[in-house]
C-alpha atoms as a PDB file:
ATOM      1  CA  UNK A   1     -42.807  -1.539 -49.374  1.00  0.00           C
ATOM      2  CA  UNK A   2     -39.024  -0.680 -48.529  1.00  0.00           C
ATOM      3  CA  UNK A   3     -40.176   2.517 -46.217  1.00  0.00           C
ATOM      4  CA  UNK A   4     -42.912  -0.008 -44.541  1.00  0.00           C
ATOM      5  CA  UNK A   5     -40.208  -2.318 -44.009  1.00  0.00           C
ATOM      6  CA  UNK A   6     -37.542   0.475 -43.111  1.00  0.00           C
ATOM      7  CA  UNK A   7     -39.686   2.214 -40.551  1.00  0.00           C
ATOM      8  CA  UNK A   8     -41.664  -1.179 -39.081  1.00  0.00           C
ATOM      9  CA  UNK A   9     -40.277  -0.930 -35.716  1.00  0.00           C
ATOM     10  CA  UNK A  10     -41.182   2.855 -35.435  1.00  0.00           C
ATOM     11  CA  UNK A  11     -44.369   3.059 -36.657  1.00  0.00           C
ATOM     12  CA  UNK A  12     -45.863  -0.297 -36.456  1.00  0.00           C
ATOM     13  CA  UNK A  13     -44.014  -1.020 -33.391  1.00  0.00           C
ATOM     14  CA  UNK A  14     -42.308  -4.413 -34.290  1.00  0.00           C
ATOM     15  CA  UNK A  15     -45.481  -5.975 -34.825  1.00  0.00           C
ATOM     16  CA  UNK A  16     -46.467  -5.326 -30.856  1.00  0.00           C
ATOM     17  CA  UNK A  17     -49.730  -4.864 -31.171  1.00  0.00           C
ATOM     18  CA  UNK A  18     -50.306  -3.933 -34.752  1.00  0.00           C
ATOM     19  CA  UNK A  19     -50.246  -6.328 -37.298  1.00  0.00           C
ATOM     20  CA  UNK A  20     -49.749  -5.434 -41.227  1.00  0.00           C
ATOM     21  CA  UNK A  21     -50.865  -7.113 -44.085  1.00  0.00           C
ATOM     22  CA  UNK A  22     -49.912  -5.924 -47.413  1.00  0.00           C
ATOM     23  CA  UNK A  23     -52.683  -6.951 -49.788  1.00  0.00           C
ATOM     24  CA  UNK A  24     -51.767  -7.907 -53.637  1.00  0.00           C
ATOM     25  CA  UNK A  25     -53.193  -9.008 -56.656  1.00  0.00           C
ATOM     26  CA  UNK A  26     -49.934 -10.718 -56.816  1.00  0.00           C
ATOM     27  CA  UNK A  27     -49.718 -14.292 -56.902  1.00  0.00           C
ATOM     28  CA  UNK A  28     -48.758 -15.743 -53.663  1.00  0.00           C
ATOM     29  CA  UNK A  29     -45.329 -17.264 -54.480  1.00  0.00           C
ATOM     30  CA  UNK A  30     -44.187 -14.083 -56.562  1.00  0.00           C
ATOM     31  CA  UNK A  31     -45.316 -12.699 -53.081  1.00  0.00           C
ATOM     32  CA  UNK A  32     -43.333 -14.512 -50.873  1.00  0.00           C
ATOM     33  CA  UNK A  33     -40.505 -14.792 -52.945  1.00  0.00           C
ATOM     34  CA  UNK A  34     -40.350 -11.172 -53.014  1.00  0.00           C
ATOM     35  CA  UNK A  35     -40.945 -10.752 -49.083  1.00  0.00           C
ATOM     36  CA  UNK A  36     -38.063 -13.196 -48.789  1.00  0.00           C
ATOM     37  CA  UNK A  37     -35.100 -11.535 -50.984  1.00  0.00           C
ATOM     38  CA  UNK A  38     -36.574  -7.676 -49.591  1.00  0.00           C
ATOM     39  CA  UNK A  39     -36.896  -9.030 -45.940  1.00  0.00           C
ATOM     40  CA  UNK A  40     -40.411  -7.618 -45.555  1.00  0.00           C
ATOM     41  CA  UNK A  41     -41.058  -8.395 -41.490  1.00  0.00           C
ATOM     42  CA  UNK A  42     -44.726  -8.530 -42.129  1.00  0.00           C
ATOM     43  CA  UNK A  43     -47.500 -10.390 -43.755  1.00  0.00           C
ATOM     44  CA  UNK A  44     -48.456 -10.404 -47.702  1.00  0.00           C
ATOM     45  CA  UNK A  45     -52.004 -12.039 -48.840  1.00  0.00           C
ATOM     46  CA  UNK A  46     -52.925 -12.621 -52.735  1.00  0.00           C
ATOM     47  CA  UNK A  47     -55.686 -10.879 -54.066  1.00  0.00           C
ATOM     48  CA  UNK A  48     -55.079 -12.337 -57.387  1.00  0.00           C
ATOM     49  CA  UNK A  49     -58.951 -11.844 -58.006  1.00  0.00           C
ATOM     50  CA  UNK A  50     -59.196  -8.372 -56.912  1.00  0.00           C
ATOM     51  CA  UNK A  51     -62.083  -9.322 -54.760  1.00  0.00           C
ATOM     52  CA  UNK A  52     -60.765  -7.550 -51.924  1.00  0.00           C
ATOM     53  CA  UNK A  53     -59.623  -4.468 -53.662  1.00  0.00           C
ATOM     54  CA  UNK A  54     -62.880  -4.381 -55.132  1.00  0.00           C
ATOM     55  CA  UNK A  55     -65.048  -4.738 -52.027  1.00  0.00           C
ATOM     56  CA  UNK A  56     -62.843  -1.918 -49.995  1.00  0.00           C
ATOM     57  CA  UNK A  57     -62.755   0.520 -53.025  1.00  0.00           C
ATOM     58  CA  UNK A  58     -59.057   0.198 -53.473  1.00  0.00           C
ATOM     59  CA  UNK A  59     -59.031  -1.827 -57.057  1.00  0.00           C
ATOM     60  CA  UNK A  60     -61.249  -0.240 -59.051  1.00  0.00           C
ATOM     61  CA  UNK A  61     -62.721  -1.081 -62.590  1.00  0.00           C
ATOM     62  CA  UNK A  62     -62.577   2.229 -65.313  1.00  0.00           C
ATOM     63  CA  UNK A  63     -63.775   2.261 -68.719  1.00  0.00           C
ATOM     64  CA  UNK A  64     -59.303   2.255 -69.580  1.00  0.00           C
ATOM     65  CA  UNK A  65     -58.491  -0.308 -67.670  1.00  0.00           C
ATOM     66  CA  UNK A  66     -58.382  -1.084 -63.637  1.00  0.00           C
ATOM     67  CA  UNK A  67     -56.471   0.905 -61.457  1.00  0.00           C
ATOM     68  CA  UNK A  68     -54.612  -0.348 -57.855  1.00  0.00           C
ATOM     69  CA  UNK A  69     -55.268   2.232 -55.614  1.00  0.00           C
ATOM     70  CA  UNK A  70     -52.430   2.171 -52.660  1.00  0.00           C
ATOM     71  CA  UNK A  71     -55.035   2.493 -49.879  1.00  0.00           C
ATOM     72  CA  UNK A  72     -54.116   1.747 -46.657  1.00  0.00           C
ATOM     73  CA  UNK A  73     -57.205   0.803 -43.671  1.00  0.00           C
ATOM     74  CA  UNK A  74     -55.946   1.122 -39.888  1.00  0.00           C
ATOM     75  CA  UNK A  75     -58.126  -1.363 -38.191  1.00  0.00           C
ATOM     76  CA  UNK A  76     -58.711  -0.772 -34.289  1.00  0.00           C
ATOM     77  CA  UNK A  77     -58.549  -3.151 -31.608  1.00  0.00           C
ATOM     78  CA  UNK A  78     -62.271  -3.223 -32.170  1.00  0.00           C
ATOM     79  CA  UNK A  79     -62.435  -4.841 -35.588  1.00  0.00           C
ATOM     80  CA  UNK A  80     -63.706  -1.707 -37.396  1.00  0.00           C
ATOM     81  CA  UNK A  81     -61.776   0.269 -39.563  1.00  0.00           C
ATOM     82  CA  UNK A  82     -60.682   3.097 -37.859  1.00  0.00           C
ATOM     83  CA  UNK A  83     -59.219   5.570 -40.588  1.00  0.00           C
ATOM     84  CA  UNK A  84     -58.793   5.028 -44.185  1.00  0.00           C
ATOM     85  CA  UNK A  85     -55.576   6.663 -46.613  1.00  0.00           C
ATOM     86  CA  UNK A  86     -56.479   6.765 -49.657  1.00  0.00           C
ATOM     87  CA  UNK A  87     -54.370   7.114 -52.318  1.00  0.00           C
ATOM     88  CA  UNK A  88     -51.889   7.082 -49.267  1.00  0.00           C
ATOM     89  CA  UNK A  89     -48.944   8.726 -50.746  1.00  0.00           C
ATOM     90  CA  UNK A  90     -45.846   6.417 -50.037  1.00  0.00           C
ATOM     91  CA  UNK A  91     -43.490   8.218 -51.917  1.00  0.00           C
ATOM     92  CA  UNK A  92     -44.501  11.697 -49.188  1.00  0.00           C
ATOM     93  CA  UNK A  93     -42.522  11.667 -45.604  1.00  0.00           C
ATOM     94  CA  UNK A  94     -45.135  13.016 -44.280  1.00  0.00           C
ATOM     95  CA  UNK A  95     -47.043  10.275 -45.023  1.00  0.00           C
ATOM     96  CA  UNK A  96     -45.490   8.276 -42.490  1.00  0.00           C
ATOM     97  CA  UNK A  97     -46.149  10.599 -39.786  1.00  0.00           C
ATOM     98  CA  UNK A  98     -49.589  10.875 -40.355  1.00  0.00           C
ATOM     99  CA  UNK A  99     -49.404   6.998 -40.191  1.00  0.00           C
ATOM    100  CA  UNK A 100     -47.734   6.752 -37.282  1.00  0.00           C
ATOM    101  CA  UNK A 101     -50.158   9.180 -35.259  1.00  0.00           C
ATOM    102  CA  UNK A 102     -53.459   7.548 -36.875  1.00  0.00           C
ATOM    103  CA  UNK A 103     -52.017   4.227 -35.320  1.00  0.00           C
ATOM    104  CA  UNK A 104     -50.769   5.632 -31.947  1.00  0.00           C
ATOM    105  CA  UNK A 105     -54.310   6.721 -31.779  1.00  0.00           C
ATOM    106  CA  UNK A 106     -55.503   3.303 -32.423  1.00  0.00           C
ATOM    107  CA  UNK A 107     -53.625   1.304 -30.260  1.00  0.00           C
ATOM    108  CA  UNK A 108     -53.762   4.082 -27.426  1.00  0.00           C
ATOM    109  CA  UNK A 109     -49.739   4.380 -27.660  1.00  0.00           C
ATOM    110  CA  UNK A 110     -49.212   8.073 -28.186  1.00  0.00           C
END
């Protein structure tokens, strides 16, 4: 969440225009206390259930246990998802550029 946070005015261009929501199956107060100390500038929502993991194929069920897939959904101006990362690899640079041109693409701000 610290490189979301680090590079938010770059790639999700201060929130002009793009929105982010960071999806947990956190509880909501760990959530916001956590969004709080880190300074996160965007929005966190509980999944606690894992009902929205589960419907978008990024919590899923195995016979060993369930596994939080980081998946990350670029929704277009539209309402439909528009391109889908999954796993997206936060901890890979270039990562964040293929981010930043799968939203410039989206929002039409190349």
């Amino acid at each position: 969440m610290d490189a979301y946070r680090d590079q938010y005015a770059q790639l999700f261009k201060g929130g002009k225009g793009v929105t982010l929501l960071a999806i947990s199956t956190d509880p909501d107060t760990t959530l916001a206390s956590w969004a709080k100390d880190k300074g996160y500038p965007f929005i966190f929502l509980s999944d606690v259930g894992a009902e929205i993991g589960k419907k978008y194929g990024a919590f899923i069920s195995t016979p060993r246990g369930a596994i939080d897939n980081r998946t990350l959904f670029i929704v277009g101006p539209d309402g439909k998802i528009a391109t889908v990362m999954a796993p997206f690899r936060e901890v890979d640079a270039t990562a964040y550029t293929q981010l930043g041109v799968a939203i410039a693409k989206v929002t039409g701000k190349q």
